[in-house]
N, C-alpha and C. Protein backbone atom coordinates (compact mmCIF):
# COMPACT_ATOMS: atom_id res chain seq x y z
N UNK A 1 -85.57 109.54 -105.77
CA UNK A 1 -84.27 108.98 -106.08
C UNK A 1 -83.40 110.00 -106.82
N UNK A 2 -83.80 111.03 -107.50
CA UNK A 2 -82.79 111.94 -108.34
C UNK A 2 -82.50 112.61 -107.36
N UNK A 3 -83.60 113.25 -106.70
CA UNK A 3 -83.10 114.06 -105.35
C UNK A 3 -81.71 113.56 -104.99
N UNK A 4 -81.63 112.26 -104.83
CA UNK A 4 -80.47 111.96 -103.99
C UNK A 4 -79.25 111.91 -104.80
N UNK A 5 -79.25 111.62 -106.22
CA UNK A 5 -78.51 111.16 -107.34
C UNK A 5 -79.28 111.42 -108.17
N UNK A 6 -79.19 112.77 -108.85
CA UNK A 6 -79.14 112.99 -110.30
C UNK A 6 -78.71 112.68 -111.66
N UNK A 7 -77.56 111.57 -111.33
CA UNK A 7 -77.33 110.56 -112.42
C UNK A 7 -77.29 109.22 -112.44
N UNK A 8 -78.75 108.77 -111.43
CA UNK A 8 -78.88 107.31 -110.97
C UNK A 8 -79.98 107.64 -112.73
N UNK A 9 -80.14 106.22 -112.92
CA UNK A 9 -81.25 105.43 -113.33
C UNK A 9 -82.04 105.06 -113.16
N UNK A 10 -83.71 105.50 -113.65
CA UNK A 10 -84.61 105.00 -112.81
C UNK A 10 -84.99 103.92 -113.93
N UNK A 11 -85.81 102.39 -113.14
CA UNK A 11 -86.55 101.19 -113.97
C UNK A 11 -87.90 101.00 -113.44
N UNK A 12 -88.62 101.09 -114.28
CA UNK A 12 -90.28 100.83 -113.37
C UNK A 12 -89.73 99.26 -113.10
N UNK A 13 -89.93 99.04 -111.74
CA UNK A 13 -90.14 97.46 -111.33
C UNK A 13 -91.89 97.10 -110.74
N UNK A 14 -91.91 96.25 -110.17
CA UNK A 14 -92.82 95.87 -109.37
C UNK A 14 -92.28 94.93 -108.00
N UNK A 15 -93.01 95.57 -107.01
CA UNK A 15 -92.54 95.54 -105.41
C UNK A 15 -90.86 95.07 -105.78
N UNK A 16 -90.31 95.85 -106.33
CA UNK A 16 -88.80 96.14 -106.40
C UNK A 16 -87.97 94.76 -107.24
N UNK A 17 -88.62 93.82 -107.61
CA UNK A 17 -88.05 92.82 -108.42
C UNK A 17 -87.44 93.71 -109.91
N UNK A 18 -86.09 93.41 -109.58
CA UNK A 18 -85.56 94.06 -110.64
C UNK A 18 -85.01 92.73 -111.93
N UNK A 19 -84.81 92.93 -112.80
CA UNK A 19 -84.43 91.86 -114.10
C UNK A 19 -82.78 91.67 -113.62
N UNK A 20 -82.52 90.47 -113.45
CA UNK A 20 -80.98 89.85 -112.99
C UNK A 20 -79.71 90.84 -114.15
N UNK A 21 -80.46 90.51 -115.58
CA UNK A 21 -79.70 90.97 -116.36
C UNK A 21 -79.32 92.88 -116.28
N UNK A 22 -80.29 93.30 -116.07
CA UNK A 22 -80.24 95.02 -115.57
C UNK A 22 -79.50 94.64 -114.28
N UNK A 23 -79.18 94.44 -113.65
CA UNK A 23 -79.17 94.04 -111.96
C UNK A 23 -77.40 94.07 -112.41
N UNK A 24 -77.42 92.99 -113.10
CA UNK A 24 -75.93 92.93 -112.93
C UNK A 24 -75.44 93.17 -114.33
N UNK A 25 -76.16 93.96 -114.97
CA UNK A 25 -75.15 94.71 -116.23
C UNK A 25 -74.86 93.31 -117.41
N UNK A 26 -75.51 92.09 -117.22
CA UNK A 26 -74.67 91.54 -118.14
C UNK A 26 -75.85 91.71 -119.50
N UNK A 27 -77.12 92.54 -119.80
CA UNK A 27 -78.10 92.44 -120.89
C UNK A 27 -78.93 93.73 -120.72
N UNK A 28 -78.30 94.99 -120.53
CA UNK A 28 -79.04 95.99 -120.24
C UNK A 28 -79.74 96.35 -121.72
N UNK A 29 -78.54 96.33 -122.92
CA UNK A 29 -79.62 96.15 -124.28
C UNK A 29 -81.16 95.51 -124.39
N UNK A 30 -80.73 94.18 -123.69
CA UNK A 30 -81.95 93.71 -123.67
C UNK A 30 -83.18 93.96 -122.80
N UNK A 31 -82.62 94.37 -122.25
CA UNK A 31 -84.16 94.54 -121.03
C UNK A 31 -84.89 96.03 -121.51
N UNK A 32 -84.39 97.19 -122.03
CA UNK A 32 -84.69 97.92 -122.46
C UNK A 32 -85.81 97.39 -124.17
N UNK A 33 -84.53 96.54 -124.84
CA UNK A 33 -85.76 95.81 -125.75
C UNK A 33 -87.18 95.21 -124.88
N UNK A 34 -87.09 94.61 -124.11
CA UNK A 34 -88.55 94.15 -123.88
C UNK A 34 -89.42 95.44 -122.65
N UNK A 35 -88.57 95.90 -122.36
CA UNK A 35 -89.31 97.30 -121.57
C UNK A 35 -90.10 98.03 -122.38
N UNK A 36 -89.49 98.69 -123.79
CA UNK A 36 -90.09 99.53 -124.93
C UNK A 36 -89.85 98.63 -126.13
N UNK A 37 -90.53 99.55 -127.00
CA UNK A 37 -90.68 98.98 -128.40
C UNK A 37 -89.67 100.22 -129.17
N UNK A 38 -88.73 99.60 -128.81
CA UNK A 38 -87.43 100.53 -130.14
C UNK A 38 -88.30 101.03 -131.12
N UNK A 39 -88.06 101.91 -131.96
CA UNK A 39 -88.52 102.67 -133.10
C UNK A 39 -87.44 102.33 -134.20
N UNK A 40 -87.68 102.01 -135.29
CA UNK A 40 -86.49 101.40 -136.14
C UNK A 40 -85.55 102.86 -136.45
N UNK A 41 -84.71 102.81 -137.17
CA UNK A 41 -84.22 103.57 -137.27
C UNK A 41 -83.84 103.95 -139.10
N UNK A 42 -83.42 104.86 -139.97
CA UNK A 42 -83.55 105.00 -140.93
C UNK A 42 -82.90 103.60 -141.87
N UNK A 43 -82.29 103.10 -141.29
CA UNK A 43 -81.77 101.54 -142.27
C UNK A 43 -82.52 100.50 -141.88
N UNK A 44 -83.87 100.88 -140.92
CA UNK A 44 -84.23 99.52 -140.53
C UNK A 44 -83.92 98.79 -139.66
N UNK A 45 -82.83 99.00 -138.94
CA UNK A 45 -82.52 98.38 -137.82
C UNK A 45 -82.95 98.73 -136.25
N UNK A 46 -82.92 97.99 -135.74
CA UNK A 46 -83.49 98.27 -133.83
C UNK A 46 -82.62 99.24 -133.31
N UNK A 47 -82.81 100.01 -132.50
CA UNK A 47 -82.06 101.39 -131.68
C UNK A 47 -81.73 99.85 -130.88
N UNK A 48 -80.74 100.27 -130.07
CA UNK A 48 -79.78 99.45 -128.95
C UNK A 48 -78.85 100.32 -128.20
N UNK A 49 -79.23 100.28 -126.97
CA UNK A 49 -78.21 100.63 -126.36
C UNK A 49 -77.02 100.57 -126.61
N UNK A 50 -76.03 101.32 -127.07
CA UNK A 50 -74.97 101.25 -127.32
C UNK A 50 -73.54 101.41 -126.45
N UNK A 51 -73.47 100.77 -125.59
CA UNK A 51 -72.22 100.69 -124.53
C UNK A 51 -70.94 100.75 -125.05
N UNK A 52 -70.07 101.21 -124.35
CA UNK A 52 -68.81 101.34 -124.82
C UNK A 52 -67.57 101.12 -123.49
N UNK A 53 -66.59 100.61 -123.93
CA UNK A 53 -65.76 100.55 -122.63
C UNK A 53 -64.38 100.20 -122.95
N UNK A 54 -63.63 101.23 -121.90
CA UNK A 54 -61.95 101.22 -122.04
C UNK A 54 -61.28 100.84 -121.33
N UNK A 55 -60.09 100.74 -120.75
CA UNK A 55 -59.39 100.59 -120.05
C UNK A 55 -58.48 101.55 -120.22
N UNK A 56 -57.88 101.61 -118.95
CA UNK A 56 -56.68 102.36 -118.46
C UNK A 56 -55.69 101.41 -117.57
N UNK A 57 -54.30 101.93 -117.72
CA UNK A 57 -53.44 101.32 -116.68
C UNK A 57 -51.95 101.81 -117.23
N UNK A 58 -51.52 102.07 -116.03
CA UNK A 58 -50.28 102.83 -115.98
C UNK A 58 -49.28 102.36 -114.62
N UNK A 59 -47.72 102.52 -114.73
CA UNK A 59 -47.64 101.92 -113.45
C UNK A 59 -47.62 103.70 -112.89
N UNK A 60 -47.51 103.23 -111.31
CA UNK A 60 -47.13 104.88 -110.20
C UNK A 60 -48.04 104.67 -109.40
N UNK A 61 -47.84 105.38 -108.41
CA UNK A 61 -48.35 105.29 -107.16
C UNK A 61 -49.20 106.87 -107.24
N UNK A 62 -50.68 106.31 -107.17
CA UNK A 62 -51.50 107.38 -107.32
C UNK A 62 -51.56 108.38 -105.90
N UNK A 63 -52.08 109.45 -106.03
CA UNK A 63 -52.36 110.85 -105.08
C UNK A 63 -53.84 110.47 -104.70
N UNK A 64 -54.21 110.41 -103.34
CA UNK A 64 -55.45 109.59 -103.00
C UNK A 64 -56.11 111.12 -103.47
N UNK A 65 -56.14 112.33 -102.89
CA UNK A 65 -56.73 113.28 -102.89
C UNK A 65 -57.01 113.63 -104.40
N UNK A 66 -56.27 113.31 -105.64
CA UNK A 66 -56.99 113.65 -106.79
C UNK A 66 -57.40 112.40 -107.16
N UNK A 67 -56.80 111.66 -107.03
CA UNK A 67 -57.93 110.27 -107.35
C UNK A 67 -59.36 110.26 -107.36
N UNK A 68 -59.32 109.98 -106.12
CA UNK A 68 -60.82 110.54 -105.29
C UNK A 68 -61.75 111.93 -106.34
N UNK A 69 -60.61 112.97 -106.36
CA UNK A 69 -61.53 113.69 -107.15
C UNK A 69 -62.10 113.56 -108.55
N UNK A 70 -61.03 112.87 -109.30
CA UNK A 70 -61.06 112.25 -110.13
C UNK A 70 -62.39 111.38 -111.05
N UNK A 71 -62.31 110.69 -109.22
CA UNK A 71 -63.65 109.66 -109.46
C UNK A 71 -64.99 110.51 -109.83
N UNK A 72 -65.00 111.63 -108.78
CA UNK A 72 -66.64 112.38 -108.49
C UNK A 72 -66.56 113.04 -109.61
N UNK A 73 -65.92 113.37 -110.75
CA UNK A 73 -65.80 114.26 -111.69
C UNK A 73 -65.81 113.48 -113.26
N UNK A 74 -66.33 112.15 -112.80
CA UNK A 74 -65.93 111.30 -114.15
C UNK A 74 -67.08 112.08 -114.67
N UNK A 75 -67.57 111.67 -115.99
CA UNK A 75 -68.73 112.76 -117.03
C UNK A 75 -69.63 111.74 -116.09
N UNK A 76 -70.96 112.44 -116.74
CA UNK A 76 -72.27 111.38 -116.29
C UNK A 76 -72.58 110.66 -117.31
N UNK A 77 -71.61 110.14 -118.32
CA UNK A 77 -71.92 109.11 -119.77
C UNK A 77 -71.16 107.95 -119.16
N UNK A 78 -70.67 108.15 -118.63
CA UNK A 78 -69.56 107.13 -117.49
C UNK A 78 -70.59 106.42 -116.58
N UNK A 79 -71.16 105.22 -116.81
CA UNK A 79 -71.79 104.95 -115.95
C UNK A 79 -71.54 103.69 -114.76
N UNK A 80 -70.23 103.21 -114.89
CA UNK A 80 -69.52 102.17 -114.38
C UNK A 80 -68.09 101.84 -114.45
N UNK A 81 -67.22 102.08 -113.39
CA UNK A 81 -65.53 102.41 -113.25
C UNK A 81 -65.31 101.29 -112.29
N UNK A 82 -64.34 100.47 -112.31
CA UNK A 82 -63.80 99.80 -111.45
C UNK A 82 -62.28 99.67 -112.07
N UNK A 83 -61.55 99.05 -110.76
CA UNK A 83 -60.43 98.35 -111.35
C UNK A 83 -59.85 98.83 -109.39
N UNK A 84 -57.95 98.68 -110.02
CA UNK A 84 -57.36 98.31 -108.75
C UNK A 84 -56.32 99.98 -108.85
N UNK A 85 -56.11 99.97 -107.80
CA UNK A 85 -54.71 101.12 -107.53
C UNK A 85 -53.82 101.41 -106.39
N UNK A 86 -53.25 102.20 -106.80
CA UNK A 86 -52.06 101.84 -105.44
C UNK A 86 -51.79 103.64 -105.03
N UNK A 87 -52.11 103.95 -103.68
CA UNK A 87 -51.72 105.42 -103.41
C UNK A 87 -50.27 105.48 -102.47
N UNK A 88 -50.13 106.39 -102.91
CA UNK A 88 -48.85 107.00 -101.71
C UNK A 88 -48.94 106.88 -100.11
N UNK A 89 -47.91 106.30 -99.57
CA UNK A 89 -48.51 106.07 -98.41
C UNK A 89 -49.03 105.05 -97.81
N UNK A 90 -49.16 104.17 -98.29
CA UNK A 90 -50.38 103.21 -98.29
C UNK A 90 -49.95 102.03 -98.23
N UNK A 91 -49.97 100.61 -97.51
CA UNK A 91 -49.15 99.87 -98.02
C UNK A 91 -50.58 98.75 -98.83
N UNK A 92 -51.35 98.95 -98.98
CA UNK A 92 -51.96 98.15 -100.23
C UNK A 92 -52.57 98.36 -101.08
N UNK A 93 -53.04 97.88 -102.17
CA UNK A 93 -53.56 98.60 -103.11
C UNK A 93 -54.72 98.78 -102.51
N UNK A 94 -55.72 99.29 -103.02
CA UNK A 94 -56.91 99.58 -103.32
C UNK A 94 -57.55 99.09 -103.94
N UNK A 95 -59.26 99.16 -104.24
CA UNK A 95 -60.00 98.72 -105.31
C UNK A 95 -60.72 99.76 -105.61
N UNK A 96 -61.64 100.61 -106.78
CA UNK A 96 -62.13 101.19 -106.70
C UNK A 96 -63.37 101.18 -107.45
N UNK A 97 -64.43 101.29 -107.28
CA UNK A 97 -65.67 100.96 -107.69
C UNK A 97 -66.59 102.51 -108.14
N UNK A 98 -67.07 102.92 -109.28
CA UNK A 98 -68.07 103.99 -109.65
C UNK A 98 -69.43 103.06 -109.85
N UNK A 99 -70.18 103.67 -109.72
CA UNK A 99 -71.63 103.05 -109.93
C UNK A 99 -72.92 104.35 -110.13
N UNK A 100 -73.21 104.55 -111.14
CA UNK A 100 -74.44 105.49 -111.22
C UNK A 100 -73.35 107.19 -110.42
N UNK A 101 -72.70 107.30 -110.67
CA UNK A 101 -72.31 108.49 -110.17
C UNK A 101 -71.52 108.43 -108.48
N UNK A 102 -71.50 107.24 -107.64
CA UNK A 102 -71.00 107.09 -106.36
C UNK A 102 -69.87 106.40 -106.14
N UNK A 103 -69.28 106.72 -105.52
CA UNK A 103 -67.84 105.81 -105.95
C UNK A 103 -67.50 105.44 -104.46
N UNK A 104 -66.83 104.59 -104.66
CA UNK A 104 -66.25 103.74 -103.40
C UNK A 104 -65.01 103.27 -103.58
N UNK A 105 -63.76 103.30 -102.51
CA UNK A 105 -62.41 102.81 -102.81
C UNK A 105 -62.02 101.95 -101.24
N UNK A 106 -62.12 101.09 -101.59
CA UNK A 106 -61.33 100.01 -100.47
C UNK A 106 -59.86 98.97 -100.57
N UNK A 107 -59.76 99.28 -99.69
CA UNK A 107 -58.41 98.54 -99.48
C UNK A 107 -58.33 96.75 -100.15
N UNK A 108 -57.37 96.57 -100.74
CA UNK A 108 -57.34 95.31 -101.41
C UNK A 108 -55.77 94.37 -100.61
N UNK A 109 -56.14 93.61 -100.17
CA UNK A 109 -55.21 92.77 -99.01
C UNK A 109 -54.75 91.79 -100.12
N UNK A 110 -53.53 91.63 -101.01
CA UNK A 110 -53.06 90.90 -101.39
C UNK A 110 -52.52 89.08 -100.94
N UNK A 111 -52.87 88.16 -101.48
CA UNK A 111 -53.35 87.15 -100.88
C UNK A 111 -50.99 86.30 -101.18
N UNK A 112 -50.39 86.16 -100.42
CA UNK A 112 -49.58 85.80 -100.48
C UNK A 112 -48.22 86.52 -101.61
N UNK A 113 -48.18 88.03 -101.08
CA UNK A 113 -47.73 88.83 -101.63
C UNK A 113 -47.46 88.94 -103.16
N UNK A 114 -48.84 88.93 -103.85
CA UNK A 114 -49.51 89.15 -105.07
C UNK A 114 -48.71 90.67 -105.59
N UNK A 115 -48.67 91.26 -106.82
CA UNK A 115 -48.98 92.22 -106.96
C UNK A 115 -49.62 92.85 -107.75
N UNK A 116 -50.65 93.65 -107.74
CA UNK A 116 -51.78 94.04 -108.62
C UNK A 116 -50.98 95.39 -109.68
N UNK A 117 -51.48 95.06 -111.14
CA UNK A 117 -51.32 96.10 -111.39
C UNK A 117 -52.02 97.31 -111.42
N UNK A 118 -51.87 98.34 -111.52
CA UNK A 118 -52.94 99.91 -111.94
C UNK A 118 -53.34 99.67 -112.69
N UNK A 119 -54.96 99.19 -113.25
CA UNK A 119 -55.94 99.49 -113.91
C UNK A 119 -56.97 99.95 -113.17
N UNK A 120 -57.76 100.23 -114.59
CA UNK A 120 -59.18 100.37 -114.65
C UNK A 120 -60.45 100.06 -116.04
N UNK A 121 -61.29 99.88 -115.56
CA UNK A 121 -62.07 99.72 -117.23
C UNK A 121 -63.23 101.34 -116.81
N UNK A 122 -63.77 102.20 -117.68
CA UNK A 122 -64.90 102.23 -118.15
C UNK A 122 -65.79 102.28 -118.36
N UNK A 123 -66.90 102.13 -118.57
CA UNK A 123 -68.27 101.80 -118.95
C UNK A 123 -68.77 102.83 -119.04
N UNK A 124 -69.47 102.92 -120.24
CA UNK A 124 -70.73 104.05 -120.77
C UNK A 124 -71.05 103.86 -121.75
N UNK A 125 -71.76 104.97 -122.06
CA UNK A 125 -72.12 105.23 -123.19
C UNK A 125 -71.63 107.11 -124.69
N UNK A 126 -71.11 106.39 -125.60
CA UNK A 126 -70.61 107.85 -126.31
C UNK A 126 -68.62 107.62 -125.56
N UNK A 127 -68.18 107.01 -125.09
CA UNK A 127 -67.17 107.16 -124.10
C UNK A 127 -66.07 107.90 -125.22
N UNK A 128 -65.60 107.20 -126.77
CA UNK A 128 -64.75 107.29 -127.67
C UNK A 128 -64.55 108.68 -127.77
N UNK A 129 -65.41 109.59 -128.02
CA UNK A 129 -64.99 110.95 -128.24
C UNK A 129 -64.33 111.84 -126.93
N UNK A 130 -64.44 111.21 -125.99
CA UNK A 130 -63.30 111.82 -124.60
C UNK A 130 -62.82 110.50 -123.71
N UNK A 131 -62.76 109.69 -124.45
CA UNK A 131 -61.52 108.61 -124.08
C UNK A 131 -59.96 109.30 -123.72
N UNK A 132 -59.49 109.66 -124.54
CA UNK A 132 -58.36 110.43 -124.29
C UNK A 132 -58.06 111.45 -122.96
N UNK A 133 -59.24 112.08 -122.78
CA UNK A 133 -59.21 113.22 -121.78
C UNK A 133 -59.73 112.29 -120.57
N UNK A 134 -60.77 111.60 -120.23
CA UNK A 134 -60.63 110.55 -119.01
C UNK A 134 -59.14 110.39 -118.80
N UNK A 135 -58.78 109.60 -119.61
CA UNK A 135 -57.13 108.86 -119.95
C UNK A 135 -56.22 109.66 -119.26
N UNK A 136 -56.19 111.03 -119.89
CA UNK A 136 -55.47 112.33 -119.32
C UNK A 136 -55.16 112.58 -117.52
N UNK A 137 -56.71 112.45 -117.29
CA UNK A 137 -56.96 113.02 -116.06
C UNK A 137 -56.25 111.83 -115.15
N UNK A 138 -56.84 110.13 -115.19
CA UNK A 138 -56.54 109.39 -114.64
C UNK A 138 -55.00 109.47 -114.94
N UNK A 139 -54.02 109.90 -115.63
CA UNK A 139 -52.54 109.76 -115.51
C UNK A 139 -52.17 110.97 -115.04
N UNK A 140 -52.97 112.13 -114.65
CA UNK A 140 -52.98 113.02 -113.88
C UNK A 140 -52.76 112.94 -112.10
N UNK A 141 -53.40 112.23 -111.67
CA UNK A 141 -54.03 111.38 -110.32
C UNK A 141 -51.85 111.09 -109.86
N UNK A 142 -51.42 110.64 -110.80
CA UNK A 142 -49.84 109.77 -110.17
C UNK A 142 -49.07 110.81 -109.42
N UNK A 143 -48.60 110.11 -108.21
CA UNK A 143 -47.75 110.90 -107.96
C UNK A 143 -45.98 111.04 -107.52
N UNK A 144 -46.19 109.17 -108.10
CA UNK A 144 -44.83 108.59 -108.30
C UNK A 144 -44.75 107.86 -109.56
N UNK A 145 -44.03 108.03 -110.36
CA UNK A 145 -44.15 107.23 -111.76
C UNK A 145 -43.17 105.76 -110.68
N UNK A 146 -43.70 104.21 -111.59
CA UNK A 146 -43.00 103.07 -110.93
C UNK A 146 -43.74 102.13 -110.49
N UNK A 147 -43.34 101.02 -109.92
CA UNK A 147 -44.31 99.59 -109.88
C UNK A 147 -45.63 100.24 -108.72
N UNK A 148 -46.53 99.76 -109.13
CA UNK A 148 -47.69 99.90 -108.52
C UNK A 148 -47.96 99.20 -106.99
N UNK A 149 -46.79 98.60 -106.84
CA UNK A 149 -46.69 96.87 -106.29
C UNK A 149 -46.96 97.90 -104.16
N UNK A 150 -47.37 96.91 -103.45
CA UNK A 150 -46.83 97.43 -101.75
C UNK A 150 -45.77 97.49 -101.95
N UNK A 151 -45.13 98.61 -100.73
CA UNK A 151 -43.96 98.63 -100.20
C UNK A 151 -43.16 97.74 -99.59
């Protein structure tokens, strides 16, 4: 599996039953608690995964070609990006999904001419000390400042 992705995650399972809560991100603290036995730490308290997560959103009509690059270049402390966007060209937004280092962007069909704004959230770990420079790059990506909205 690193072979393929060097910044996947590996979980010992058995015949691949994975924990719902690891599965879908809503208790990864916890499953790591009952996986290992934390080591306390100098005040006594349990080590915990410590997650962190931001958001972004700006209006403009993003540049698919740095977007995209954008995505493959997030750090590897970044371990989960989603949200919506809108490129040049294009008449709908997008959605865009990071996961373990792979990213995916599909078209988002607005349901009775909706309009989405430009976000995104996030997810990692350590994120606060280059929050700003993510931030940077993703307002880098625009290549029309203005409503995010279809044409």
């Amino acid at each position: 599996m690193q072979a393929l992705n060097s910044r996947a995650r590996l979980f010992p399972t058995s015949y691949g039953v994975v924990d719902a809560d690891l599965l879908f991100a809503t208790g990864v603290s916890s499953y790591w608690d009952r996986a290992r036995h934390p080591r306390d730490d100098r005040n006594g308290r349990r080590s915990h995964d410590e997650f962190t997560a931001f958001s972004v959103q700006a209006t403009g009509i993003l540049n698919r070609e740095r977007f995209e690059t954008f995505l493959r270049t997030l750090p590897s402390n970044v371990y989960r990006a989603k949200g919506i966007v809108k490129f040049f060209d294009e008449g709908w937004s997008s959605i865009f999904n990071v996961t373990g280092g792979r990213s995916r962007v599909d078209w988002l069909a607005p349901a009775d001419g909706n309009v989405f704004p430009c976000r995104g959230i996030m997810i990692g770990k350590e994120l606060l000390p280059i929050q700003s420079r993510i931030t940077r790059e993703f307002e880098g990506c625009f290549e029309l400042q203005g409503e995010c909205a279809a044409k």
